[in-house]
PDB file of N, CA and C in Angstrom:
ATOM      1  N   UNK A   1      24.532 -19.206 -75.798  1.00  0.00           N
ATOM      2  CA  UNK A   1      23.272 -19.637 -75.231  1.00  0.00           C
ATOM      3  C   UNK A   1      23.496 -20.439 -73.946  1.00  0.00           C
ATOM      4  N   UNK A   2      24.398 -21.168 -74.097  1.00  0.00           N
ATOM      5  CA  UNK A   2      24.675 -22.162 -72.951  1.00  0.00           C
ATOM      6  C   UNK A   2      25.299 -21.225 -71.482  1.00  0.00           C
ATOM      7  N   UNK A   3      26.044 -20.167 -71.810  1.00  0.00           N
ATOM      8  CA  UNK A   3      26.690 -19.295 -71.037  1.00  0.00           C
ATOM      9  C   UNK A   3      25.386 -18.773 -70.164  1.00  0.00           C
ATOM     10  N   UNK A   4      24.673 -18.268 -70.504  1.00  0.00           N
ATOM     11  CA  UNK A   4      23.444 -17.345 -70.441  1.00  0.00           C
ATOM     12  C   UNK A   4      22.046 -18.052 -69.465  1.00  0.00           C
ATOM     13  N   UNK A   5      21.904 -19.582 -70.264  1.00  0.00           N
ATOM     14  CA  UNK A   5      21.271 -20.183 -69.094  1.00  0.00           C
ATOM     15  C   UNK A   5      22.157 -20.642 -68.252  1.00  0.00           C
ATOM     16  N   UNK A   6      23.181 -20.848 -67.777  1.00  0.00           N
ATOM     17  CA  UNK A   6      24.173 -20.949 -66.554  1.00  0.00           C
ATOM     18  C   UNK A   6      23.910 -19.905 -65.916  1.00  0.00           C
ATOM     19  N   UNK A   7      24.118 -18.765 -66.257  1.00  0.00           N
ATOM     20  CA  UNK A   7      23.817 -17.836 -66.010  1.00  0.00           C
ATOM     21  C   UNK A   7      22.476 -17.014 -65.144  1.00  0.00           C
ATOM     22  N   UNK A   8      21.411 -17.881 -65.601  1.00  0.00           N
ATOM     23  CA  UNK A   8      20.052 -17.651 -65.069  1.00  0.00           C
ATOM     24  C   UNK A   8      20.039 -18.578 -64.283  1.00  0.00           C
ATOM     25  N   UNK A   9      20.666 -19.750 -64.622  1.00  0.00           N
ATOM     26  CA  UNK A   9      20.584 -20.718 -63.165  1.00  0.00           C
ATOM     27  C   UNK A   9      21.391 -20.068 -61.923  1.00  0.00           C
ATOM     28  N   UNK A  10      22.063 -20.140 -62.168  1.00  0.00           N
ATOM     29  CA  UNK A  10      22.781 -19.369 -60.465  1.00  0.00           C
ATOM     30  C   UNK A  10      22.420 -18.526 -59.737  1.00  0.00           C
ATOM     31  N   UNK A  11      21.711 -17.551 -60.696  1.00  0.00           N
ATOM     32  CA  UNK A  11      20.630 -16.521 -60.546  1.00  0.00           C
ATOM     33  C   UNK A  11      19.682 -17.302 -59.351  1.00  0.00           C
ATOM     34  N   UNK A  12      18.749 -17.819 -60.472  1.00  0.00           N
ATOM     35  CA  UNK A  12      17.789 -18.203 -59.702  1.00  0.00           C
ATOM     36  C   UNK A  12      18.050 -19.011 -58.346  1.00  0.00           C
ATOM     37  N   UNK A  13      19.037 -19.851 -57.958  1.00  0.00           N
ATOM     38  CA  UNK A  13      19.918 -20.452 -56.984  1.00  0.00           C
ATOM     39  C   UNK A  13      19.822 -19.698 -55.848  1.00  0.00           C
ATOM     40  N   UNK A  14      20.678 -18.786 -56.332  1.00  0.00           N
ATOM     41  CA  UNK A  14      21.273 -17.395 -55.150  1.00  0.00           C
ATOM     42  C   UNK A  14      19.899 -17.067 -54.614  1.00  0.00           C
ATOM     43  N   UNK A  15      18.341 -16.351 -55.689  1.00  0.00           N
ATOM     44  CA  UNK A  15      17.380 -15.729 -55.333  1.00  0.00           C
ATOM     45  C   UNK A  15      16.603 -16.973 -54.279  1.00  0.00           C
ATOM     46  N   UNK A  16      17.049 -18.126 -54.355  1.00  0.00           N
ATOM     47  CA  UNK A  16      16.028 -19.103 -53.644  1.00  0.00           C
ATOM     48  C   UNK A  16      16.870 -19.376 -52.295  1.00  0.00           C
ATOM     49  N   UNK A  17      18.236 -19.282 -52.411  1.00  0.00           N
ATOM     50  CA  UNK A  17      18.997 -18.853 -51.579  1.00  0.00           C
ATOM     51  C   UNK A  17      19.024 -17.927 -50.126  1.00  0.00           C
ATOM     52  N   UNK A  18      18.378 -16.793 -50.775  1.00  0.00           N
ATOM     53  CA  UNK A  18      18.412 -15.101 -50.361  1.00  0.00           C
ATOM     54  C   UNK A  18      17.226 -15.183 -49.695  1.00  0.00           C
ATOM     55  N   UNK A  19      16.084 -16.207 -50.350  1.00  0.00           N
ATOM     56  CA  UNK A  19      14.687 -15.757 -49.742  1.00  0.00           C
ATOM     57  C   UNK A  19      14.566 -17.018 -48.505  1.00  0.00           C
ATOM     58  N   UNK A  20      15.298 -18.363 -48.743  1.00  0.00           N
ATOM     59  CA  UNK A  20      15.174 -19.009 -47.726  1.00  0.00           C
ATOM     60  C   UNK A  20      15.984 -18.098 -46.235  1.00  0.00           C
ATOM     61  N   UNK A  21      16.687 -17.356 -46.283  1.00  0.00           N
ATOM     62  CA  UNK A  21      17.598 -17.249 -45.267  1.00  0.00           C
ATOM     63  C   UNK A  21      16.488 -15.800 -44.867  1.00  0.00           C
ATOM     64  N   UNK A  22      15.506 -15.111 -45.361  1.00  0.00           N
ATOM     65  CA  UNK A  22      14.912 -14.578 -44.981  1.00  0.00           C
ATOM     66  C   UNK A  22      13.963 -14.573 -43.941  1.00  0.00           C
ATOM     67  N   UNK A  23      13.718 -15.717 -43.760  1.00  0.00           N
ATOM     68  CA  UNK A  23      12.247 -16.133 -42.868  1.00  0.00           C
ATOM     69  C   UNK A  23      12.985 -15.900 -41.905  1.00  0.00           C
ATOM     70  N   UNK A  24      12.124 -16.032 -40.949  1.00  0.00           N
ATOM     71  CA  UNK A  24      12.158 -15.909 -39.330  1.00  0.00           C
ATOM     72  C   UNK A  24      11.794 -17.193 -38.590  1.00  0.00           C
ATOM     73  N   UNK A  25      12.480 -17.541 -37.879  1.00  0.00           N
ATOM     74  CA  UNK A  25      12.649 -18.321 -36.890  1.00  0.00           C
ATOM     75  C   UNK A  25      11.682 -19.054 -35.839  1.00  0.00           C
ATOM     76  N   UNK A  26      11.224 -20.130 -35.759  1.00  0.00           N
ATOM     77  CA  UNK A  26      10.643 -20.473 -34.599  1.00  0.00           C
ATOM     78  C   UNK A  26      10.998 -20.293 -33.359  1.00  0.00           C
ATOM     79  N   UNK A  27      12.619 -20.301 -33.334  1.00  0.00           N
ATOM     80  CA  UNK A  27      13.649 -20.349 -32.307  1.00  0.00           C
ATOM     81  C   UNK A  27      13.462 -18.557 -31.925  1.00  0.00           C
ATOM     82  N   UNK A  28      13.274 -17.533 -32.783  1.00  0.00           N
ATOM     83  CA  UNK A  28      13.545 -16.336 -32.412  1.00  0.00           C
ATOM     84  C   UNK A  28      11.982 -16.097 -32.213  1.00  0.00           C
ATOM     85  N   UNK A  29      10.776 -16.745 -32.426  1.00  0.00           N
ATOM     86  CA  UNK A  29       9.439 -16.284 -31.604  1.00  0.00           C
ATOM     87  C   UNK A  29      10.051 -16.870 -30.290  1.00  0.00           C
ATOM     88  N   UNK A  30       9.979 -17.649 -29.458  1.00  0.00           N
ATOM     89  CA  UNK A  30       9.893 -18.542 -28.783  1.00  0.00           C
ATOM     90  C   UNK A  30      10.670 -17.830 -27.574  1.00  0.00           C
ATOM     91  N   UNK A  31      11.575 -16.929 -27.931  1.00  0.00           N
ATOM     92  CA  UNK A  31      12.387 -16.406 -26.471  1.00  0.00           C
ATOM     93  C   UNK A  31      11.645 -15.327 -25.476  1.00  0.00           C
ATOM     94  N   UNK A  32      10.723 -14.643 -26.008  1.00  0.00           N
ATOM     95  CA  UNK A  32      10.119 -14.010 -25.190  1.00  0.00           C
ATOM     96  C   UNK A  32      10.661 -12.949 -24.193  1.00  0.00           C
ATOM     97  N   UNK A  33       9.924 -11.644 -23.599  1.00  0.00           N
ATOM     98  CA  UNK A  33      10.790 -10.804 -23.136  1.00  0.00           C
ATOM     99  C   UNK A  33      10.361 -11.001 -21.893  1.00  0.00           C
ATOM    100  N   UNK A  34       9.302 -11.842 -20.914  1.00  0.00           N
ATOM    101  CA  UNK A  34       9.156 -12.331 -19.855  1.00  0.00           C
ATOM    102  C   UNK A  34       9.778 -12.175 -18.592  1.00  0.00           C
ATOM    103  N   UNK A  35      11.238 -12.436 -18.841  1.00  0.00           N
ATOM    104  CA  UNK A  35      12.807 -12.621 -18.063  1.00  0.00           C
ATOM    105  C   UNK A  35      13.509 -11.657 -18.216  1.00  0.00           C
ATOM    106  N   UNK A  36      13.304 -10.439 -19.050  1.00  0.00           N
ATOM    107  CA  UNK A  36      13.966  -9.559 -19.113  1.00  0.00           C
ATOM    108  C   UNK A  36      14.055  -8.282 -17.836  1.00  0.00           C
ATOM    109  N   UNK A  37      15.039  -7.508 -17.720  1.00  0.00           N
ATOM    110  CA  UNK A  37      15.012  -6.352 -17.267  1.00  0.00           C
ATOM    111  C   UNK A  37      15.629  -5.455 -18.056  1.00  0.00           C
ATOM    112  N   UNK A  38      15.507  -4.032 -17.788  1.00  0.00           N
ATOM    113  CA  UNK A  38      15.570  -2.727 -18.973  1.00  0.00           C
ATOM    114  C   UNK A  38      16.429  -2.069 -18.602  1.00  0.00           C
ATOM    115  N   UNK A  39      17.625  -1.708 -19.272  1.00  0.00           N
ATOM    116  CA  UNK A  39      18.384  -0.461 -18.318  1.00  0.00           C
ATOM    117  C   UNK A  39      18.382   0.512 -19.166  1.00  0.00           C
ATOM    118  N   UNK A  40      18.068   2.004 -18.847  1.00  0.00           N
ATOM    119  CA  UNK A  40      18.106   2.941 -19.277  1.00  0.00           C
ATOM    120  C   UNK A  40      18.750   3.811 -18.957  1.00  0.00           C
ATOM    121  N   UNK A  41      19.195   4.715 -20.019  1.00  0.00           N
ATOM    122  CA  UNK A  41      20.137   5.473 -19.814  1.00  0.00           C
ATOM    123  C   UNK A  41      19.822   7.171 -20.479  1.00  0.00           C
ATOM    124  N   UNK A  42      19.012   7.647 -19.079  1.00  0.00           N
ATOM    125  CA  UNK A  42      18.507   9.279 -19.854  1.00  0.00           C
ATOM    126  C   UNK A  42      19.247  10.403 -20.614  1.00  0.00           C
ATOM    127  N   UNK A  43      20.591  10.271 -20.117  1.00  0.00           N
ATOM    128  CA  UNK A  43      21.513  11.153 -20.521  1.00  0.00           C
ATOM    129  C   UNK A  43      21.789  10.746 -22.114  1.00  0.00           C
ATOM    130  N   UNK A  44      21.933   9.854 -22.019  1.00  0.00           N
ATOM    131  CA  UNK A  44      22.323   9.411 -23.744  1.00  0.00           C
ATOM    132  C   UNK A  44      20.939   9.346 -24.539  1.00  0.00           C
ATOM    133  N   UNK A  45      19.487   8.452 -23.346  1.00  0.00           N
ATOM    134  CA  UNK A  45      18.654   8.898 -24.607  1.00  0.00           C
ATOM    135  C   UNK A  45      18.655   7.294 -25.291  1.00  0.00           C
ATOM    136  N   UNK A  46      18.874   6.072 -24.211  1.00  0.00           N
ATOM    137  CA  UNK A  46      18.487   5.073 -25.071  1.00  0.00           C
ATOM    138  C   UNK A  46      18.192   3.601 -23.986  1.00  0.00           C
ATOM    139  N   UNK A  47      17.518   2.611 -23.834  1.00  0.00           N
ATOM    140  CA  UNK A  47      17.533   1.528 -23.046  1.00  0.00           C
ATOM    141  C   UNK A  47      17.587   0.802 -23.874  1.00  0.00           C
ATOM    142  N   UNK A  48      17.880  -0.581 -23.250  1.00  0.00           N
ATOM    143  CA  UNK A  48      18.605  -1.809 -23.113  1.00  0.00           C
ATOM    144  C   UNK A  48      17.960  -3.116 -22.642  1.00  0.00           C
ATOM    145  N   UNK A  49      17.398  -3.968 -23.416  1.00  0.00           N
ATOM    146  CA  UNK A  49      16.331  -5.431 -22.801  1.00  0.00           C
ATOM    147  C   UNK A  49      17.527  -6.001 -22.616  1.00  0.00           C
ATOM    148  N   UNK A  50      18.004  -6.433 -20.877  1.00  0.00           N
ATOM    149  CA  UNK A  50      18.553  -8.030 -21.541  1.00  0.00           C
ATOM    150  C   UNK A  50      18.027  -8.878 -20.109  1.00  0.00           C
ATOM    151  N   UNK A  51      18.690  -9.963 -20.170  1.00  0.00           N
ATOM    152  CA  UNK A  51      18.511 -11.039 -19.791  1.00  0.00           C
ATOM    153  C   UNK A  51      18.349 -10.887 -18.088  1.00  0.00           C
ATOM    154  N   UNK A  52      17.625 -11.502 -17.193  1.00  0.00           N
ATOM    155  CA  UNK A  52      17.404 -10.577 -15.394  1.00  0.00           C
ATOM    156  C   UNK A  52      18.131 -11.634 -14.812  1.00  0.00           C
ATOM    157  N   UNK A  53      18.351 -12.438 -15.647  1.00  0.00           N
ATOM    158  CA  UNK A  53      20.049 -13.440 -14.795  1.00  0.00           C
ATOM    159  C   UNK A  53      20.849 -13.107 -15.156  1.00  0.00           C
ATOM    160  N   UNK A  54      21.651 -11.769 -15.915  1.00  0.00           N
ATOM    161  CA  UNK A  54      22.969 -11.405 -15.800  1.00  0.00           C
ATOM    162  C   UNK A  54      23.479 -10.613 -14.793  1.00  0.00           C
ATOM    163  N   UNK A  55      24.718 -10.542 -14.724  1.00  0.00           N
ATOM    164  CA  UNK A  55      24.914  -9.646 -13.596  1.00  0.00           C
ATOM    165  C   UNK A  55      25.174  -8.458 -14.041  1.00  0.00           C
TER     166      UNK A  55
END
């Protein structure tokens, strides 16, 4: 018996665990694609957001 609720505890741990690390971010609304530029590439068939201060 004692094995078993150990058992469900860690459980439940891990599941409260699993669902905190789920949410989403204030930090990842907040960046915005504003600053971005796009590079595309027709031959392959795919573009690219990044940052319009890289080189």
């Amino acid at each position: 018996m004692k094995k078993q609720l150990s058992a469900l505890v860690i459980l439940v741990m891990l599941f409260v665990l699993f669902l905190s690390g789920c949410q989403e971010s204030s930090e990842n609304k907040n960046i915005g694609l504003t600053n971005f530029s796009t590079y595309t590439n027709m031959e392959k068939g795919f573009s690219i957001k990044y940052p319009s201060t890289w080189r």
